[in-house]
PDB file of N, CA and C in Angstrom:
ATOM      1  N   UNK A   1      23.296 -68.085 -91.581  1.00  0.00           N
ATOM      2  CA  UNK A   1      23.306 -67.643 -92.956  1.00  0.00           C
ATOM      3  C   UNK A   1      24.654 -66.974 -93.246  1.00  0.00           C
ATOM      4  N   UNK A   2      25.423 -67.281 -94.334  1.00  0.00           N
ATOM      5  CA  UNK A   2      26.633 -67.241 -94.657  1.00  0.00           C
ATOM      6  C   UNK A   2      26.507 -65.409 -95.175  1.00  0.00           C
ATOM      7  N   UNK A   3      27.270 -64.608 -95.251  1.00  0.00           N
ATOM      8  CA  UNK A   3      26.987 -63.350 -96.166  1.00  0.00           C
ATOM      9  C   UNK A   3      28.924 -63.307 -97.140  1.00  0.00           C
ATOM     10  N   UNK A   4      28.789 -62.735 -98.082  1.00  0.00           N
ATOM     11  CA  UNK A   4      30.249 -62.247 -98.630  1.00  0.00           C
ATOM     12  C   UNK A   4      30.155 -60.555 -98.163  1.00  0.00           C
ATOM     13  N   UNK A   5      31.394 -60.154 -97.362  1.00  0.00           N
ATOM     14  CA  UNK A   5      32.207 -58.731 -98.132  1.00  0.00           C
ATOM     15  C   UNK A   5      33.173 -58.483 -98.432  1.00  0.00           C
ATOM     16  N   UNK A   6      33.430 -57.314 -98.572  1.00  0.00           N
ATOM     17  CA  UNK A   6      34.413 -57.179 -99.898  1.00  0.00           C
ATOM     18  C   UNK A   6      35.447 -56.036 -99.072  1.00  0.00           C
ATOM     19  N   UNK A   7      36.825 -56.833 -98.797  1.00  0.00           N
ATOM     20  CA  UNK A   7      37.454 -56.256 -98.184  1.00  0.00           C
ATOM     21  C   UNK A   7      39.368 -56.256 -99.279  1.00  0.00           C
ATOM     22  N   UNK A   8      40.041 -54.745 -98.927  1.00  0.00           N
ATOM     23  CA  UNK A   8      41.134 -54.707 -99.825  1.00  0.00           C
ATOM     24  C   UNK A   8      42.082 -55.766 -99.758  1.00  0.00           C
ATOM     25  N   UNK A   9      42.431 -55.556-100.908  1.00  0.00           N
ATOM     26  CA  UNK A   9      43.694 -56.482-101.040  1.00  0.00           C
ATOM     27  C   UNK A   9      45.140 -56.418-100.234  1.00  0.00           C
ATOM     28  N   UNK A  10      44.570 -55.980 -99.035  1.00  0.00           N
ATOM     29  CA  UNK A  10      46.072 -55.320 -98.078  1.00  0.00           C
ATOM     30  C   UNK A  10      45.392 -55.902 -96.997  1.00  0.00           C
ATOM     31  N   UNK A  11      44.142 -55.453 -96.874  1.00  0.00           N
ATOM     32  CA  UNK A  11      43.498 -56.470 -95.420  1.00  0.00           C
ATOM     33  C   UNK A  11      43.773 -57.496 -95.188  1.00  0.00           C
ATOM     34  N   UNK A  12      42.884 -58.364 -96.894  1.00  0.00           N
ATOM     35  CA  UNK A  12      43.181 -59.670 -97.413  1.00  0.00           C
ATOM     36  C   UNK A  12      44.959 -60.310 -96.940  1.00  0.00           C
ATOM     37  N   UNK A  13      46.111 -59.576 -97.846  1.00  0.00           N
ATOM     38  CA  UNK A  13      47.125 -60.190 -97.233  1.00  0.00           C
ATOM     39  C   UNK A  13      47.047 -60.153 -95.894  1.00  0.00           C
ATOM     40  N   UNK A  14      46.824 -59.073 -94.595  1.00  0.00           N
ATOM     41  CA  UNK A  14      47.098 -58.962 -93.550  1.00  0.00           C
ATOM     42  C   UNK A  14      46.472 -59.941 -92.637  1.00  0.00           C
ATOM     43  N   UNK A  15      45.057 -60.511 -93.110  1.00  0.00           N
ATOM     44  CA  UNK A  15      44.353 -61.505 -92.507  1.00  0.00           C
ATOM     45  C   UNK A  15      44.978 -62.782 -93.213  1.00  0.00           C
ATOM     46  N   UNK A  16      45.609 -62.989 -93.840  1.00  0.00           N
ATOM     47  CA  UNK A  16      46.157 -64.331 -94.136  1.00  0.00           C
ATOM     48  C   UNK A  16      47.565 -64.276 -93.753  1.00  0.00           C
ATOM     49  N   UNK A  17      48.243 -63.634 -93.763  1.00  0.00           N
ATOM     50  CA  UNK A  17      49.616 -63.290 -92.444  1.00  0.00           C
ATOM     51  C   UNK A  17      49.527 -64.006 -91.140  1.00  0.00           C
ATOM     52  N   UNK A  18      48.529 -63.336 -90.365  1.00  0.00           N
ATOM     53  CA  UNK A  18      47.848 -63.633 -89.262  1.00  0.00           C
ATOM     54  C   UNK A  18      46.870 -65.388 -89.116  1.00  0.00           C
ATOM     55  N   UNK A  19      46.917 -65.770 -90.163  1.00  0.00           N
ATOM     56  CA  UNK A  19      46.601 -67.225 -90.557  1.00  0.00           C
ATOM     57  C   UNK A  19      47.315 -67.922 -88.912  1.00  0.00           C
ATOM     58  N   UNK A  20      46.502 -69.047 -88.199  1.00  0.00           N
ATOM     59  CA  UNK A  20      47.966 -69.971 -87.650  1.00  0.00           C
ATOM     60  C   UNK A  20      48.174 -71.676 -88.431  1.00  0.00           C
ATOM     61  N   UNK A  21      46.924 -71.422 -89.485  1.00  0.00           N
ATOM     62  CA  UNK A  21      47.361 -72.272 -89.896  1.00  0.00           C
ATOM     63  C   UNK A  21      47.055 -72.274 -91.370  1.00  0.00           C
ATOM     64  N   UNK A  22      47.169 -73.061 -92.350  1.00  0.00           N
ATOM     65  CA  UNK A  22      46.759 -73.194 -93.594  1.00  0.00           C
ATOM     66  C   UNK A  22      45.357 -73.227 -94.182  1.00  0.00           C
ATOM     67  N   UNK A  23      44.623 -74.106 -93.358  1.00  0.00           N
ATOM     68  CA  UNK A  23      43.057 -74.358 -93.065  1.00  0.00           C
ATOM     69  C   UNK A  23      42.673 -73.826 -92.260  1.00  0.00           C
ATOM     70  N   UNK A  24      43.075 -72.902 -91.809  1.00  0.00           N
ATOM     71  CA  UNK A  24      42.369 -71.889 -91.080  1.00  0.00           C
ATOM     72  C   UNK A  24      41.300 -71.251 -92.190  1.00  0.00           C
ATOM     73  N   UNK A  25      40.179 -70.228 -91.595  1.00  0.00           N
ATOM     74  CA  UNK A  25      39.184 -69.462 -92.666  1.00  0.00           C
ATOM     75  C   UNK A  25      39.881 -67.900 -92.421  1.00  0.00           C
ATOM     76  N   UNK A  26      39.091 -67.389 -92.685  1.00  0.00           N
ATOM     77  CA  UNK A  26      39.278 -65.412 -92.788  1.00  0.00           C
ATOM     78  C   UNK A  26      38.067 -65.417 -91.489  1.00  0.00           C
ATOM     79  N   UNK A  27      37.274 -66.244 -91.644  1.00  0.00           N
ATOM     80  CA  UNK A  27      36.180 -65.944 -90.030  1.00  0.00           C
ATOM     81  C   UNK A  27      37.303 -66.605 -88.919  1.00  0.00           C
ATOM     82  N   UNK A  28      37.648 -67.522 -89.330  1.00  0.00           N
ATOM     83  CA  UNK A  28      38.731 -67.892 -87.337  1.00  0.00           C
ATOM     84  C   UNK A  28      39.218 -66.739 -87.178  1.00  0.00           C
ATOM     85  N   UNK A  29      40.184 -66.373 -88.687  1.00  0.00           N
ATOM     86  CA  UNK A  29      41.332 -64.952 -88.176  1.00  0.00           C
ATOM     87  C   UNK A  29      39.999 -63.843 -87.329  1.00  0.00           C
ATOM     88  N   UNK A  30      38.969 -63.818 -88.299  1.00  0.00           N
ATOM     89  CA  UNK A  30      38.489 -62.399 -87.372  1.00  0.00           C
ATOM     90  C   UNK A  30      37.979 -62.732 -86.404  1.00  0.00           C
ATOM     91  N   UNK A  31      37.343 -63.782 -85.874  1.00  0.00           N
ATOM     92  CA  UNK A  31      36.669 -64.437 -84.729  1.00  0.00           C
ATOM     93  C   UNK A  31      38.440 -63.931 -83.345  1.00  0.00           C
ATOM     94  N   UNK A  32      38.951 -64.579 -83.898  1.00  0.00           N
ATOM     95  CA  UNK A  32      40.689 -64.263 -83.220  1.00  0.00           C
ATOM     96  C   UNK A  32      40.698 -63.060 -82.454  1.00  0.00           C
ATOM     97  N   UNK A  33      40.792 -62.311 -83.932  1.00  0.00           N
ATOM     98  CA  UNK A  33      41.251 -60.908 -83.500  1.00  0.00           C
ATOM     99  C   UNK A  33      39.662 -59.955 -82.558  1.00  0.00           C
ATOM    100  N   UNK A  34      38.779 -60.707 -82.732  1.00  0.00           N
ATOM    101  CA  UNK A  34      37.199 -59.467 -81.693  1.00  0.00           C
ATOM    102  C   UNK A  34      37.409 -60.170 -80.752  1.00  0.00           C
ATOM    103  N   UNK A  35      37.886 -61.749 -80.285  1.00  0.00           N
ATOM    104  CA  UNK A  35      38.063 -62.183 -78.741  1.00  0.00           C
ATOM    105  C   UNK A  35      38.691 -61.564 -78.426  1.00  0.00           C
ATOM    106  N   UNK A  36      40.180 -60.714 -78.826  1.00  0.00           N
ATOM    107  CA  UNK A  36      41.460 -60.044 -78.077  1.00  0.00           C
ATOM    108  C   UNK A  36      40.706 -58.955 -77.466  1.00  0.00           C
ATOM    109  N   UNK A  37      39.926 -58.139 -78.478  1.00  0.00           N
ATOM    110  CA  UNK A  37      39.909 -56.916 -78.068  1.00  0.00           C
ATOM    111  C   UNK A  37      38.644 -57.118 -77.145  1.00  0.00           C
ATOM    112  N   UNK A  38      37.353 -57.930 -77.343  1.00  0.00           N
ATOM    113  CA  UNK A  38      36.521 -58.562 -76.257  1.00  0.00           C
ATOM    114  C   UNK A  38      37.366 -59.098 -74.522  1.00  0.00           C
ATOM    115  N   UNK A  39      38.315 -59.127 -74.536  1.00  0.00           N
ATOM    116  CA  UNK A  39      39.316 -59.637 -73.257  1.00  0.00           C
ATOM    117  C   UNK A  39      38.917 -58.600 -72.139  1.00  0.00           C
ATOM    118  N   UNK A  40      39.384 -57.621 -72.940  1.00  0.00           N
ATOM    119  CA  UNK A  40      39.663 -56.698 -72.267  1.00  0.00           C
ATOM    120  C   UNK A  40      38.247 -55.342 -71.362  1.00  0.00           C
ATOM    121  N   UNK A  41      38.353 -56.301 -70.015  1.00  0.00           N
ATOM    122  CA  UNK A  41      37.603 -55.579 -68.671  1.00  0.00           C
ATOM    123  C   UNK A  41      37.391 -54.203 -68.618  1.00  0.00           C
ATOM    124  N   UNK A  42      36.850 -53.905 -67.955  1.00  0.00           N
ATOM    125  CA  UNK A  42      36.295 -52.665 -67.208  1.00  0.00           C
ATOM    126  C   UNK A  42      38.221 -52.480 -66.317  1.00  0.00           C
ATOM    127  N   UNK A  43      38.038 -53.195 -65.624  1.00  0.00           N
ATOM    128  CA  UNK A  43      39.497 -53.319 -64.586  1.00  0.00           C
ATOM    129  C   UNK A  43      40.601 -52.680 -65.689  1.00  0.00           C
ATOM    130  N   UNK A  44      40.841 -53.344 -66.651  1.00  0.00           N
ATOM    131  CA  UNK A  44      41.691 -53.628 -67.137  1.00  0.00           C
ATOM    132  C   UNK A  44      42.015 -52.069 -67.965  1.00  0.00           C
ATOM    133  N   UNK A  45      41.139 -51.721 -68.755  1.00  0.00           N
ATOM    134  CA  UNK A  45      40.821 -50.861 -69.387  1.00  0.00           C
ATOM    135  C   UNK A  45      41.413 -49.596 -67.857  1.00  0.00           C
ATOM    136  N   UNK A  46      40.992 -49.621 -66.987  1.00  0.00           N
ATOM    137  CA  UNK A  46      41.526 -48.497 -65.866  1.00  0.00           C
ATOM    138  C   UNK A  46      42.795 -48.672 -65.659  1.00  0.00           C
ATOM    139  N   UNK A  47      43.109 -49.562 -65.556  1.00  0.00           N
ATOM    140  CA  UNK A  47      44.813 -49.997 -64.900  1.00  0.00           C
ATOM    141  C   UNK A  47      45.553 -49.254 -66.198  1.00  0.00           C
ATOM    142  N   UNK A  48      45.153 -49.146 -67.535  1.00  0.00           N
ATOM    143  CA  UNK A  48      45.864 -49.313 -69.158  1.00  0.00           C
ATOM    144  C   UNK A  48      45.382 -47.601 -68.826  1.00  0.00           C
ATOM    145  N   UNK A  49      44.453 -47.175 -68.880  1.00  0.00           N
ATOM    146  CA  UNK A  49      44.186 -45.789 -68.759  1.00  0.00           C
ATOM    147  C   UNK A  49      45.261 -44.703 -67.316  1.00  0.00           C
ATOM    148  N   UNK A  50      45.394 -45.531 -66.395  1.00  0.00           N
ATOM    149  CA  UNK A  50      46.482 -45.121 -65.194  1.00  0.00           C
ATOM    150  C   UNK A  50      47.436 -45.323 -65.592  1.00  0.00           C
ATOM    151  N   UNK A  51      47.910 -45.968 -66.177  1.00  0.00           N
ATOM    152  CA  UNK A  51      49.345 -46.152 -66.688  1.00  0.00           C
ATOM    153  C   UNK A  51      49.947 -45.086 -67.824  1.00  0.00           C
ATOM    154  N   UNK A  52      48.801 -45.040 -68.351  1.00  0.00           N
ATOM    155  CA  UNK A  52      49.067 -44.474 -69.524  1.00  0.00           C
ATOM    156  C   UNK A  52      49.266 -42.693 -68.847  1.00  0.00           C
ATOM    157  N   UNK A  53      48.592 -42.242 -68.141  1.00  0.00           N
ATOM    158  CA  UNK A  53      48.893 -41.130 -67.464  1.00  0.00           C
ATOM    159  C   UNK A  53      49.858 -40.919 -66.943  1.00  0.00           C
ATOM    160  N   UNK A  54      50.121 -42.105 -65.686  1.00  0.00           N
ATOM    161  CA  UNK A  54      51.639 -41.963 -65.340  1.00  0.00           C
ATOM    162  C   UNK A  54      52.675 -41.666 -66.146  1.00  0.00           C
ATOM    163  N   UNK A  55      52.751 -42.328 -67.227  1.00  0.00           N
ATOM    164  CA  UNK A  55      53.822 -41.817 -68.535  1.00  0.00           C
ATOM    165  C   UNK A  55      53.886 -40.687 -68.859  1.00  0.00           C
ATOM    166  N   UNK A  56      52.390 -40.177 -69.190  1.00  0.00           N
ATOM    167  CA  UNK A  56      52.373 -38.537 -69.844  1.00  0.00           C
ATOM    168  C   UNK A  56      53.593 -38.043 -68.997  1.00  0.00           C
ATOM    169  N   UNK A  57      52.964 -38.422 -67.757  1.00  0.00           N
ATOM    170  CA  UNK A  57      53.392 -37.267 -66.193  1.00  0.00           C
ATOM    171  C   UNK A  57      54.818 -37.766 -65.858  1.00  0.00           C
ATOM    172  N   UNK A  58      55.592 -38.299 -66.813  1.00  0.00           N
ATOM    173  CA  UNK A  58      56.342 -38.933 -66.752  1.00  0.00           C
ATOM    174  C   UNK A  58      57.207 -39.832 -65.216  1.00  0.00           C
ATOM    175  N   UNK A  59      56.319 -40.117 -64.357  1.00  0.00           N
ATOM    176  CA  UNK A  59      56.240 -41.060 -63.451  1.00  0.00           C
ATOM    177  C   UNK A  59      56.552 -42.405 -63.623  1.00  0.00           C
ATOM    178  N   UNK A  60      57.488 -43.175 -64.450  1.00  0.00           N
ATOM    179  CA  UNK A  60      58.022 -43.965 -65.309  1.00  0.00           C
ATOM    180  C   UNK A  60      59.763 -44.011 -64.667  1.00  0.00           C
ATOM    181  N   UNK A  61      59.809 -45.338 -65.069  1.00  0.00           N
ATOM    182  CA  UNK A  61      61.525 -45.560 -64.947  1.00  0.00           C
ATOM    183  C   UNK A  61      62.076 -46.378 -65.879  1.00  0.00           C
ATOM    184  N   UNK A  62      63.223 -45.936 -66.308  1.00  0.00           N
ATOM    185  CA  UNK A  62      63.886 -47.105 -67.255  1.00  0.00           C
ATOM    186  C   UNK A  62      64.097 -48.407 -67.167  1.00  0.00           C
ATOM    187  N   UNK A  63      64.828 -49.364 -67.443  1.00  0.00           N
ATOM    188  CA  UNK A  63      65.274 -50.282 -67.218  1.00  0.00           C
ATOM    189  C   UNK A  63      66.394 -50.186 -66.624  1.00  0.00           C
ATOM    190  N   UNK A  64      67.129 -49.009 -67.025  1.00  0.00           N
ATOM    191  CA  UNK A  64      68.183 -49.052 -66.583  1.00  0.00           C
ATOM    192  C   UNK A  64      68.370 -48.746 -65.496  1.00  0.00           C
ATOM    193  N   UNK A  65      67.808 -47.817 -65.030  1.00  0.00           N
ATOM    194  CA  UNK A  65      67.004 -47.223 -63.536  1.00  0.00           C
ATOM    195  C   UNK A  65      66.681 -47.939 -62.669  1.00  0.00           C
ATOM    196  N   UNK A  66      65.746 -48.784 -62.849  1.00  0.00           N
ATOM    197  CA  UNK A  66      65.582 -50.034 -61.881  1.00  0.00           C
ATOM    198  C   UNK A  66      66.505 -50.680 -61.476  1.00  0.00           C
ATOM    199  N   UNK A  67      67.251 -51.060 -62.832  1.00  0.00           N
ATOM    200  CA  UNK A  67      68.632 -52.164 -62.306  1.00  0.00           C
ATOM    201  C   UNK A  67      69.276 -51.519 -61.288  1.00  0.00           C
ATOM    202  N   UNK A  68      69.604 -50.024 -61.610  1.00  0.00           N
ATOM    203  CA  UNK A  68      71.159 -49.041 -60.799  1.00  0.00           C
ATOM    204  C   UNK A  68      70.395 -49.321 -59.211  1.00  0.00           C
ATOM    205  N   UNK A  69      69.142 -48.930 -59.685  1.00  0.00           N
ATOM    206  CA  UNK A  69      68.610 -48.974 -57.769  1.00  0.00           C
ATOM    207  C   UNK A  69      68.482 -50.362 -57.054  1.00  0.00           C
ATOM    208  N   UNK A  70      68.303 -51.205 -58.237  1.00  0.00           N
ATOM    209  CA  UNK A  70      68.389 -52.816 -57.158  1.00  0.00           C
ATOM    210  C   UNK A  70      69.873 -52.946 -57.053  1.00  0.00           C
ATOM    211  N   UNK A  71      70.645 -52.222 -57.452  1.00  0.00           N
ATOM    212  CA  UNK A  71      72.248 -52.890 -57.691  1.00  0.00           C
ATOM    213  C   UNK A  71      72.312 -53.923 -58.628  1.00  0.00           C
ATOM    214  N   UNK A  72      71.335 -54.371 -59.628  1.00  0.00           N
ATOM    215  CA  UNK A  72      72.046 -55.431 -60.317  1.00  0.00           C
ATOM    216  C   UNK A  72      72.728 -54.873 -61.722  1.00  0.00           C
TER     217      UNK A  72
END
């Protein structure tokens, strides 16, 4: 069973932005965008949560940092 809602005119552009194609619907775009955030594991979600700490704790290196220490 089909339903309408009623979403702003900023969503609206933002879900047709996100279009990949012309004939695409507004259900593919959102079907799209709940698989991305559906992806994402138990695992995954910990590794993104550890990481994200390490940064606070600033346990992190630049790019540039890496390079000086490999020598490249």
């Amino acid at each position: 069973m089909a339903t309408s809602i009623q979403i702003s005119k900023g969503l609206q552009k933002e879900l047709l932005r996100r279009k990949l194609h012309d004939n695409e619907t507004y259900e593919e775009v959102i079907w799209d965008l709940l698989e991305d955030s559906m992806e994402i594991n138990e695992e995954t979600k910990k590794a993104l949560e550890e990481s994200s700490a390490a940064a606070k704790a600033g346990k992190i290196y630049t790019l540039a940092e890496v390079k000086k220490e490999l020598g490249l």
